[in-house]
C-alpha atoms as a PDB file:
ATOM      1  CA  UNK A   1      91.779 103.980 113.398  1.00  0.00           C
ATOM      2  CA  UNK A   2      94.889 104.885 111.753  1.00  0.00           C
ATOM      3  CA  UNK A   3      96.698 107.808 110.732  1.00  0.00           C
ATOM      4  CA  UNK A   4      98.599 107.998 107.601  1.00  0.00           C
ATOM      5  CA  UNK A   5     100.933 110.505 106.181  1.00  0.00           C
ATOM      6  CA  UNK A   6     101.312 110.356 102.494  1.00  0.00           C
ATOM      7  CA  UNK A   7     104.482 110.784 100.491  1.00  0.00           C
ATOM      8  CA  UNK A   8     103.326 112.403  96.860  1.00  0.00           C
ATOM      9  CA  UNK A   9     106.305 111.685  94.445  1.00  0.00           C
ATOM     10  CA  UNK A  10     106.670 113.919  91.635  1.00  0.00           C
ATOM     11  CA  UNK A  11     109.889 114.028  89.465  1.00  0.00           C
ATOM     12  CA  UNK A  12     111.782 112.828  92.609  1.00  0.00           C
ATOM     13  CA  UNK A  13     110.651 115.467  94.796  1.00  0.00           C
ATOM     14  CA  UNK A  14     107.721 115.502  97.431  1.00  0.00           C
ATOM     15  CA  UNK A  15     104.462 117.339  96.416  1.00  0.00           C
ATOM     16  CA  UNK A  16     101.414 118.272  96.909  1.00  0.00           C
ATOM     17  CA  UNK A  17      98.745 119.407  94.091  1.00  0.00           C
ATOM     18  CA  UNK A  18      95.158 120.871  94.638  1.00  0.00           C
ATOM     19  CA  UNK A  19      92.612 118.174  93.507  1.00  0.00           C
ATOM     20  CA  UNK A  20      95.133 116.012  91.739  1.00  0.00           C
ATOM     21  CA  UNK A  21      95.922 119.127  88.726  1.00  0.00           C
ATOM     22  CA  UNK A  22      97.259 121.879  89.718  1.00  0.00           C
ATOM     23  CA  UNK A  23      98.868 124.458  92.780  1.00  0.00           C
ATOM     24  CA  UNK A  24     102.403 122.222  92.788  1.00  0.00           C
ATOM     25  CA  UNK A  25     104.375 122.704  96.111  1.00  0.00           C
ATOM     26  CA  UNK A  26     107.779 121.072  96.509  1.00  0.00           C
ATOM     27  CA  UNK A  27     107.787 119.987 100.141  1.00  0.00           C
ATOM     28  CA  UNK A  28     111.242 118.150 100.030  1.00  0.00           C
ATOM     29  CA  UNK A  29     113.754 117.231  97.637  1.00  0.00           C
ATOM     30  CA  UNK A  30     114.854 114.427  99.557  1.00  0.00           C
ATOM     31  CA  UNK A  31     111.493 111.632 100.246  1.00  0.00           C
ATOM     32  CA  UNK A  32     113.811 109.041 102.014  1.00  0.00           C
ATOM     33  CA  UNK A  33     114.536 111.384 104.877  1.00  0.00           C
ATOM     34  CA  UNK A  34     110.562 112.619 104.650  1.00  0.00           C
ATOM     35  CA  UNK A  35     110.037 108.778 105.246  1.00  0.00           C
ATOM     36  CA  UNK A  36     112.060 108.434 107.791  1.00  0.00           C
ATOM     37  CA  UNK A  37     110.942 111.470 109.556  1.00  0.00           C
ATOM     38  CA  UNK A  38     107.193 109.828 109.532  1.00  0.00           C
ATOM     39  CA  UNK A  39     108.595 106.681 110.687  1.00  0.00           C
ATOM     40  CA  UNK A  40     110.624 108.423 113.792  1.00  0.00           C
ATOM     41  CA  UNK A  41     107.088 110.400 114.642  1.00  0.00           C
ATOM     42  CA  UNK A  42     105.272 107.366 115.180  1.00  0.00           C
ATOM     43  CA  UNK A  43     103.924 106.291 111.982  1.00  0.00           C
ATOM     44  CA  UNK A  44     102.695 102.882 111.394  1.00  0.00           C
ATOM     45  CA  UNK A  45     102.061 102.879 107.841  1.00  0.00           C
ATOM     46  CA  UNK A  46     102.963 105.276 105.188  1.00  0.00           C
ATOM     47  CA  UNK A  47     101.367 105.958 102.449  1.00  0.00           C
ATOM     48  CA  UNK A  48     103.352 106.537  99.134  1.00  0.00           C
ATOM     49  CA  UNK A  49     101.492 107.673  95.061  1.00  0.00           C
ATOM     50  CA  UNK A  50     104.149 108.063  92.113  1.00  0.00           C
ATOM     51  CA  UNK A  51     102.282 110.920  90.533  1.00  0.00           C
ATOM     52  CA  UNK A  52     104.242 110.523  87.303  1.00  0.00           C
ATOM     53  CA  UNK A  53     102.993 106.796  86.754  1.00  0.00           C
ATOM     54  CA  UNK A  54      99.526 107.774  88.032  1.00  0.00           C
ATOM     55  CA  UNK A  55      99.219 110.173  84.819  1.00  0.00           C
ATOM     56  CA  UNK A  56     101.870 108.099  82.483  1.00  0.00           C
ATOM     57  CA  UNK A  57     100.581 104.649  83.625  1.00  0.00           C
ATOM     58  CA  UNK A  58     104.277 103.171  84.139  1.00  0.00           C
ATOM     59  CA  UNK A  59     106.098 103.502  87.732  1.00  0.00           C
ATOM     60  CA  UNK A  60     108.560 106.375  87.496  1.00  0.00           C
ATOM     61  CA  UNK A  61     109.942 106.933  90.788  1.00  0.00           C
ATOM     62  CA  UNK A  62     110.694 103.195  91.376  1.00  0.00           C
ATOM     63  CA  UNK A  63     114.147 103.804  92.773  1.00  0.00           C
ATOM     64  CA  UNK A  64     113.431 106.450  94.980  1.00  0.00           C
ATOM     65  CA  UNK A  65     110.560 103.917  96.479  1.00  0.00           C
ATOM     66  CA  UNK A  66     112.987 101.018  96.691  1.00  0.00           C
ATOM     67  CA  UNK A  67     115.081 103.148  99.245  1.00  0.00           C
ATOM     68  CA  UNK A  68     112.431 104.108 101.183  1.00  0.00           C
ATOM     69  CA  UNK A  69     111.831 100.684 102.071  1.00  0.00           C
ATOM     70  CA  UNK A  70     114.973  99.911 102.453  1.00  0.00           C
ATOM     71  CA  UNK A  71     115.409 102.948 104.997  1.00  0.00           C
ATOM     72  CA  UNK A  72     112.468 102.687 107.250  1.00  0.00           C
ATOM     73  CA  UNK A  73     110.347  99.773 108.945  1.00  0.00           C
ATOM     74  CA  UNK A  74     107.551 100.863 109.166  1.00  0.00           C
ATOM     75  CA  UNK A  75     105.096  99.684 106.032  1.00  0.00           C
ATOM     76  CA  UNK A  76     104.804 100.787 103.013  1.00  0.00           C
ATOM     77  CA  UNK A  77     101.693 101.161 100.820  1.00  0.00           C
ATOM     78  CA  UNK A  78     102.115 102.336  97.066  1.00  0.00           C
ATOM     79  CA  UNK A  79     100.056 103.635  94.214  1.00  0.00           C
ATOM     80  CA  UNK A  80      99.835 105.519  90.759  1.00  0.00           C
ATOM     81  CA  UNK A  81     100.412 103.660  87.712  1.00  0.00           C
ATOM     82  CA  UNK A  82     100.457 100.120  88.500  1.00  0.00           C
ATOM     83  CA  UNK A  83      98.356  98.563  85.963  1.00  0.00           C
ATOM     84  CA  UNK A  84      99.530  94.592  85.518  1.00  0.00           C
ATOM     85  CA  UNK A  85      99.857  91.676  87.448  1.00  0.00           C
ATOM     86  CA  UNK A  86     103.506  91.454  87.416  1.00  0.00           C
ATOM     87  CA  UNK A  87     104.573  94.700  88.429  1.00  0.00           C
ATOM     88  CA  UNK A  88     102.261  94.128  91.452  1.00  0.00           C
ATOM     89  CA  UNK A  89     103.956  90.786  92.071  1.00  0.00           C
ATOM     90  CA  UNK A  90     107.875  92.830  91.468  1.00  0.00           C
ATOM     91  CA  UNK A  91     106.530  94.783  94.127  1.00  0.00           C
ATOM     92  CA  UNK A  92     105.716  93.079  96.450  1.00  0.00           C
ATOM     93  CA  UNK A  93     108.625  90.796  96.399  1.00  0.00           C
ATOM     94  CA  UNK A  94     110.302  93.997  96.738  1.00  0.00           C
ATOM     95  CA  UNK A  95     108.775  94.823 100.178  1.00  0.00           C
ATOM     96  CA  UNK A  96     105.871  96.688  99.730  1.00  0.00           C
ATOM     97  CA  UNK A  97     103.479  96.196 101.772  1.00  0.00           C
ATOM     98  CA  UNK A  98     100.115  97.085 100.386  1.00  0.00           C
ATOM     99  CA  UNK A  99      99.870  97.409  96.415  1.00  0.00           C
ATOM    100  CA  UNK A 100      97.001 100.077  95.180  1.00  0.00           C
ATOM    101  CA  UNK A 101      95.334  99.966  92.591  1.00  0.00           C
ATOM    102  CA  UNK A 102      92.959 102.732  90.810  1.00  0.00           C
ATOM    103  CA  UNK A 103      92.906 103.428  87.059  1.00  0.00           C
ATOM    104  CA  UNK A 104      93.147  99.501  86.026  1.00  0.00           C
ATOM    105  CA  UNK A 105      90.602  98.487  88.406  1.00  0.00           C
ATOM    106  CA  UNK A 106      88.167 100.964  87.855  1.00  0.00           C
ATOM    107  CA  UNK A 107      88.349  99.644  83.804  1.00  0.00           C
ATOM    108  CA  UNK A 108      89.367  95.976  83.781  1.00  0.00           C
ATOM    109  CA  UNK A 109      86.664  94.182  85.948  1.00  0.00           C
ATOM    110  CA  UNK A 110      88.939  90.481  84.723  1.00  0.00           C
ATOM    111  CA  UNK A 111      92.209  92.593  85.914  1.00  0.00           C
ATOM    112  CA  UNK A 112      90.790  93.246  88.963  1.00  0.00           C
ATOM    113  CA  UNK A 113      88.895  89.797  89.637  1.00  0.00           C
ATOM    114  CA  UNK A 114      92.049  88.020  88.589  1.00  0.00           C
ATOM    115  CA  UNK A 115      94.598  90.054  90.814  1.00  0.00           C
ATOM    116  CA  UNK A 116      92.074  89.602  93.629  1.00  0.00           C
ATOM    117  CA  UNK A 117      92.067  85.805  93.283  1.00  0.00           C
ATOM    118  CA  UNK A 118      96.032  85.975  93.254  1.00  0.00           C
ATOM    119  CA  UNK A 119      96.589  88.690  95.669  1.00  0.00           C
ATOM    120  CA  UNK A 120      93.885  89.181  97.792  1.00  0.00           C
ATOM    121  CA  UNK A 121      94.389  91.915 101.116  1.00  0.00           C
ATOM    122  CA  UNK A 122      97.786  92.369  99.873  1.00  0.00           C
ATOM    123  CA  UNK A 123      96.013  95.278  97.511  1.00  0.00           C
ATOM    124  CA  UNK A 124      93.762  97.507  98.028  1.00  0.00           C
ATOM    125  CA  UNK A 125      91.398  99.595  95.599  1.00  0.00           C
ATOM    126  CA  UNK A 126      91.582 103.227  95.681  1.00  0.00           C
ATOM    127  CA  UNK A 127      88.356 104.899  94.772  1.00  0.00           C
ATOM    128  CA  UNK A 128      89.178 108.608  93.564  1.00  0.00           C
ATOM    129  CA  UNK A 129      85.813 110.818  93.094  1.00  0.00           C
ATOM    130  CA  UNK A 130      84.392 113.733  91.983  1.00  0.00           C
ATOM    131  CA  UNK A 131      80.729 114.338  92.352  1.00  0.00           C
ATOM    132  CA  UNK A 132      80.108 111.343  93.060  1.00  0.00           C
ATOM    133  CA  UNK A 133      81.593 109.587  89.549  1.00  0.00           C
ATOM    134  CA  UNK A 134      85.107 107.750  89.982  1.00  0.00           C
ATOM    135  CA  UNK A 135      88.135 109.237  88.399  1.00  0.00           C
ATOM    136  CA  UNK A 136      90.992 107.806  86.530  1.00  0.00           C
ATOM    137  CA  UNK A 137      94.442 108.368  84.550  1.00  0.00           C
ATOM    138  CA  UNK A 138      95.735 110.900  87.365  1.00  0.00           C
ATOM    139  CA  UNK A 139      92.010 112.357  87.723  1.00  0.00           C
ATOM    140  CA  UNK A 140      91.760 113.296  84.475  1.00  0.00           C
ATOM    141  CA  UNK A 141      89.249 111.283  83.135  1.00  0.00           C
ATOM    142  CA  UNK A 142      86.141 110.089  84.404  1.00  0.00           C
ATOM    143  CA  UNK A 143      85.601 106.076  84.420  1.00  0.00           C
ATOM    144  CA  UNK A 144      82.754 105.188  81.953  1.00  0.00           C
ATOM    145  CA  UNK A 145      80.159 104.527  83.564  1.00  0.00           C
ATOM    146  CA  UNK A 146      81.259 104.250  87.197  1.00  0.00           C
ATOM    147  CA  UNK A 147      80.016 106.133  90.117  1.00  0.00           C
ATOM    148  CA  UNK A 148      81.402 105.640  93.613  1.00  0.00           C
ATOM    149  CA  UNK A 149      78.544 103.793  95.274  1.00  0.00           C
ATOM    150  CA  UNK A 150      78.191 100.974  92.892  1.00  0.00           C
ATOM    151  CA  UNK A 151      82.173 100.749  92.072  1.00  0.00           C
ATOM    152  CA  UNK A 152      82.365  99.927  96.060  1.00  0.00           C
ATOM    153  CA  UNK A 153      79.527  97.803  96.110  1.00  0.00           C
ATOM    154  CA  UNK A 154      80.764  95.915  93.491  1.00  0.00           C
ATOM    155  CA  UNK A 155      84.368  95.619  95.304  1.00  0.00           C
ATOM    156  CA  UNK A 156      82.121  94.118  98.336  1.00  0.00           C
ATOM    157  CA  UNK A 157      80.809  91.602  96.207  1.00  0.00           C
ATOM    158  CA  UNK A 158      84.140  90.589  94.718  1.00  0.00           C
ATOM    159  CA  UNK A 159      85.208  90.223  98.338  1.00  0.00           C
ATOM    160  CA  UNK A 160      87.150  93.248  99.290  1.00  0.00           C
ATOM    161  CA  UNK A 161      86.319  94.450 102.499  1.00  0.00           C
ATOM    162  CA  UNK A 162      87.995  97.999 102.613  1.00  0.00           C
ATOM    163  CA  UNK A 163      88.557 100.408 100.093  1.00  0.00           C
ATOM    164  CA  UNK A 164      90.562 103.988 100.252  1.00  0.00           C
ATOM    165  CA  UNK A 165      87.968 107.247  99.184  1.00  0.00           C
ATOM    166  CA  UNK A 166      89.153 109.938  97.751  1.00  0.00           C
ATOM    167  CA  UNK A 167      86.912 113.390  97.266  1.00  0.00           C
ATOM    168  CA  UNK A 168      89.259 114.762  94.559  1.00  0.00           C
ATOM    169  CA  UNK A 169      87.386 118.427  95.218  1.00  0.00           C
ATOM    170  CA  UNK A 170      88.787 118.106  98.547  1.00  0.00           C
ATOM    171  CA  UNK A 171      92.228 116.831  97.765  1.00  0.00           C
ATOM    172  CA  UNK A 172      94.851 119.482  98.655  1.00  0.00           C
ATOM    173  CA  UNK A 173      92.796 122.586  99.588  1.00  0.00           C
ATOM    174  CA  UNK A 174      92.647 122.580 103.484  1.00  0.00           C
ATOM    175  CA  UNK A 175      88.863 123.071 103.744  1.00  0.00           C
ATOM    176  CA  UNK A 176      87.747 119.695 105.516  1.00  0.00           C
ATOM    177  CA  UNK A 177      87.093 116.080 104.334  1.00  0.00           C
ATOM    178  CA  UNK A 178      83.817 115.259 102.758  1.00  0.00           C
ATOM    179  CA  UNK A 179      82.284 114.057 106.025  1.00  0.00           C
ATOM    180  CA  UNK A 180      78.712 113.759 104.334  1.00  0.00           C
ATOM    181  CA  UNK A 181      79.993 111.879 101.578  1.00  0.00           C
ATOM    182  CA  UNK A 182      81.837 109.163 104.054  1.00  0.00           C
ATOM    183  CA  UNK A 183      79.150 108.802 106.327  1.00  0.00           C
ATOM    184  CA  UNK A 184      77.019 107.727 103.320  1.00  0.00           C
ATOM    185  CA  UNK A 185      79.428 105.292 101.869  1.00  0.00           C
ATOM    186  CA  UNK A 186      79.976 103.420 105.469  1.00  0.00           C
ATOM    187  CA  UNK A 187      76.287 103.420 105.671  1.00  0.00           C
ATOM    188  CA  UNK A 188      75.378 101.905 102.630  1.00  0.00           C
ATOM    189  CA  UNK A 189      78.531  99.866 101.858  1.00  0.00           C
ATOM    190  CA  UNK A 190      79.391  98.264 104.997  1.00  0.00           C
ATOM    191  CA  UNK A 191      82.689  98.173 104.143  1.00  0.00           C
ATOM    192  CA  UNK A 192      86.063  99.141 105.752  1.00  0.00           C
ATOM    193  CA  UNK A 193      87.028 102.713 105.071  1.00  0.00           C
ATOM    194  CA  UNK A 194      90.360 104.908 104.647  1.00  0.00           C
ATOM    195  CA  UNK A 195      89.645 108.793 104.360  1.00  0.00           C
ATOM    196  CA  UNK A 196      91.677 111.001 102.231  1.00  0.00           C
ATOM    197  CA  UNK A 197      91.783 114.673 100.809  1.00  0.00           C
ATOM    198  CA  UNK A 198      90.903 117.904 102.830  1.00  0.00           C
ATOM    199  CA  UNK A 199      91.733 117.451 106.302  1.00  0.00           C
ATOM    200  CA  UNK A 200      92.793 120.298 107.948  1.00  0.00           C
ATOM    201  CA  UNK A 201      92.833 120.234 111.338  1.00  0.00           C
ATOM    202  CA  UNK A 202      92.600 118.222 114.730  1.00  0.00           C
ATOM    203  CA  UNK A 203      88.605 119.368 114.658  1.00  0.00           C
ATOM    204  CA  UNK A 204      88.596 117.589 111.353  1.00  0.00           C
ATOM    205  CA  UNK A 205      90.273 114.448 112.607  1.00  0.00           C
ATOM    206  CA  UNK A 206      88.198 114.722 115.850  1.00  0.00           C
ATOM    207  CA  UNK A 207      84.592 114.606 113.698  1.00  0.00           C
ATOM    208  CA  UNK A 208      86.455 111.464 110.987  1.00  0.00           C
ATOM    209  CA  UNK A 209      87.128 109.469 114.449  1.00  0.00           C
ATOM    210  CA  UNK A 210      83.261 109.782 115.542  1.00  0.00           C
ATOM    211  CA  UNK A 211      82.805 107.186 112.339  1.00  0.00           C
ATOM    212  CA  UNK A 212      85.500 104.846 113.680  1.00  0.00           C
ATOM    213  CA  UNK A 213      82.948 102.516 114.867  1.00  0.00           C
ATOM    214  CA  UNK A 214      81.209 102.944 111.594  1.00  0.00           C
ATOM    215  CA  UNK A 215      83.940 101.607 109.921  1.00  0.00           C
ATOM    216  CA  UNK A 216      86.009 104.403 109.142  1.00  0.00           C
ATOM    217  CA  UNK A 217      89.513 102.453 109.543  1.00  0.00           C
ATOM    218  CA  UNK A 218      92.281 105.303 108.403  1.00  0.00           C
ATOM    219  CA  UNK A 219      92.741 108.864 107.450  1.00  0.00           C
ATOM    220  CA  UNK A 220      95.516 109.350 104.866  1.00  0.00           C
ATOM    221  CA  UNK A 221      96.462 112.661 105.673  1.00  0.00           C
ATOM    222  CA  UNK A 222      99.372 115.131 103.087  1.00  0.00           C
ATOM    223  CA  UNK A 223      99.049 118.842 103.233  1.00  0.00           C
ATOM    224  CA  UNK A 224      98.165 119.648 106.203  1.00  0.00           C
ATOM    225  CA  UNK A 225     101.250 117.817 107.879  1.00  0.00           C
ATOM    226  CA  UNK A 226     103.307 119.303 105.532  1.00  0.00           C
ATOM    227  CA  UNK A 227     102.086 122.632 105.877  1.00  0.00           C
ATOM    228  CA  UNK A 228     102.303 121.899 110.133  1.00  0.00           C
ATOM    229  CA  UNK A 229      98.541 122.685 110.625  1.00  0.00           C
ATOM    230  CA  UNK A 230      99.381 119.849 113.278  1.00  0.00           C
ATOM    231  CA  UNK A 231     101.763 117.493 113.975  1.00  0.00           C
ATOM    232  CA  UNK A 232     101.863 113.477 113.334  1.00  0.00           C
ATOM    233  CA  UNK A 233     102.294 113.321 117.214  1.00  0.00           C
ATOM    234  CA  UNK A 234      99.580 114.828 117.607  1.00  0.00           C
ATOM    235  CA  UNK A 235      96.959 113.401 115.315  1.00  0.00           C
ATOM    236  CA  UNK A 236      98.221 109.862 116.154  1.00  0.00           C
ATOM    237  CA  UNK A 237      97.464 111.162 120.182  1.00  0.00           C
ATOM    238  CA  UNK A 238      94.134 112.293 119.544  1.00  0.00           C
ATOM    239  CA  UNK A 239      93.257 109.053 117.475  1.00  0.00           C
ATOM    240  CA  UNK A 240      94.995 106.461 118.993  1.00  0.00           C
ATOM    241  CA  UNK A 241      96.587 105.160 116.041  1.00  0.00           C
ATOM    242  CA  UNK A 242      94.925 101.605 116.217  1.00  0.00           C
ATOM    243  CA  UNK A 243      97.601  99.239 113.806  1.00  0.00           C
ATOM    244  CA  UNK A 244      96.075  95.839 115.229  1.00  0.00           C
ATOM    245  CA  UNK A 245      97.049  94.168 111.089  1.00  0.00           C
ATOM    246  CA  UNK A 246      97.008  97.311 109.863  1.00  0.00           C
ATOM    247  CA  UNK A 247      93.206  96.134 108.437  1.00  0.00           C
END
């Protein structure tokens, strides 16, 4: 299982929100030297979202991005606003390592099946939830039609075999991931998991790695690092911090 620290990028600074909308926090003005502070704390993958594109649909923070790759080694995984085939392709020529995808996959089933077919494990599909029905545009919209469960199930049958969940209601507020709601997924999915929003603690981590053998394969983790209710050190020593492909 791995541990993940997220970099939130908001008009060039690092943030964190409360369920995707509200409660902005500048954690650093500076997210190349937040990158390389993950990176020299152990880190095998980080976790980047351009906020602005997630809600605009266009990549805003692009440079900022390009120099965090450029100033760590450790992979990088990026999402918010990347909605067409050839800005994945520009970035992943440009190093990153994972492309993910949310709003455009969740509404373009021939998007998705044809970026698959071209791309396959180099993206990933970020499923973002509220009650169980899968959010898009920044979590401000629900998707038509599309609740969690049969969004993943139809990944599966594409042929993805992990997928990131996100309890938006949990996002940002320090009062535990949605344990219930995970358990279920692995369960009835079969899938690969990565865990994000609400973690809080080491007890929190400690109960997420009792589902590693379920499936659970990551636990993206922002506000509580930031806000040093632990440290990376010590998450990744209580987990293990299992990068065997990074899934």
């Amino acid at each position: 299982m791995l541990i993940i620290p997220a970099i939130d990028l908001q008009d060039g600074c690092v943030v964190r929100l409360v369920q995707g909308l509200s409660g902005k926090k500048v954690y650093s003005l500076d997210p190349v030297e937040t990158a390389r502070r993950w990176a020299k704390q152990g880190s095998s993958l980080i976790h980047i979202v351009d906020l602005d594109g997630a809600s605009s649909g266009e990549l805003k923070n692009l440079s900022i991005i390009k120099q965090i790759i450029k100033s760590v080694t450790v992979p990088v995984q990026l999402g918010g606003g990347i909605r067409n085939i050839q800005i994945i392709k520009r970035l992943l020529d440009m190093g990153v390592y994972r492309v993910i995808l949310g709003t455009k996959a969740a509404e373009d089933k021939r998007f998705l099946a044809r970026a698959y077919k071209k791309f396959r494990d180099k993206i990933m599909i970020s499923i973002d939830a509220r009650g169980g029905k899968v959010l898009i545009k920044g979590w401000r919209a629900k998707a038509p039609g599309k609740n969690t469960l049969d969004f993943a199930l139809a990944l599966k049958e594409m042929g993805f075999k992990d997928f990131i969940y996100t309890d938006v209601s949990k996002d940002g507020t320090l009062k535990g991931p949605d344990i219930k709601g995970i358990k279920s997924l692995l369960r009835k999915t079969r899938m690969g998991i990565i865990a994000s929003g609400g973690v809080s603690s080491l007890d929190d981590l400690a109960r997420l790695k009792l589902l590693e053998k379920q499936g659970l394969k990551g636990v993206i983790i922002g506000k509580a690092l930031y806000e040093v209710k632990f440290s990376l050190a010590q998450a990744i020593k209580l987990i293990g911090n299992q990068k065997s492909g990074i899934f």
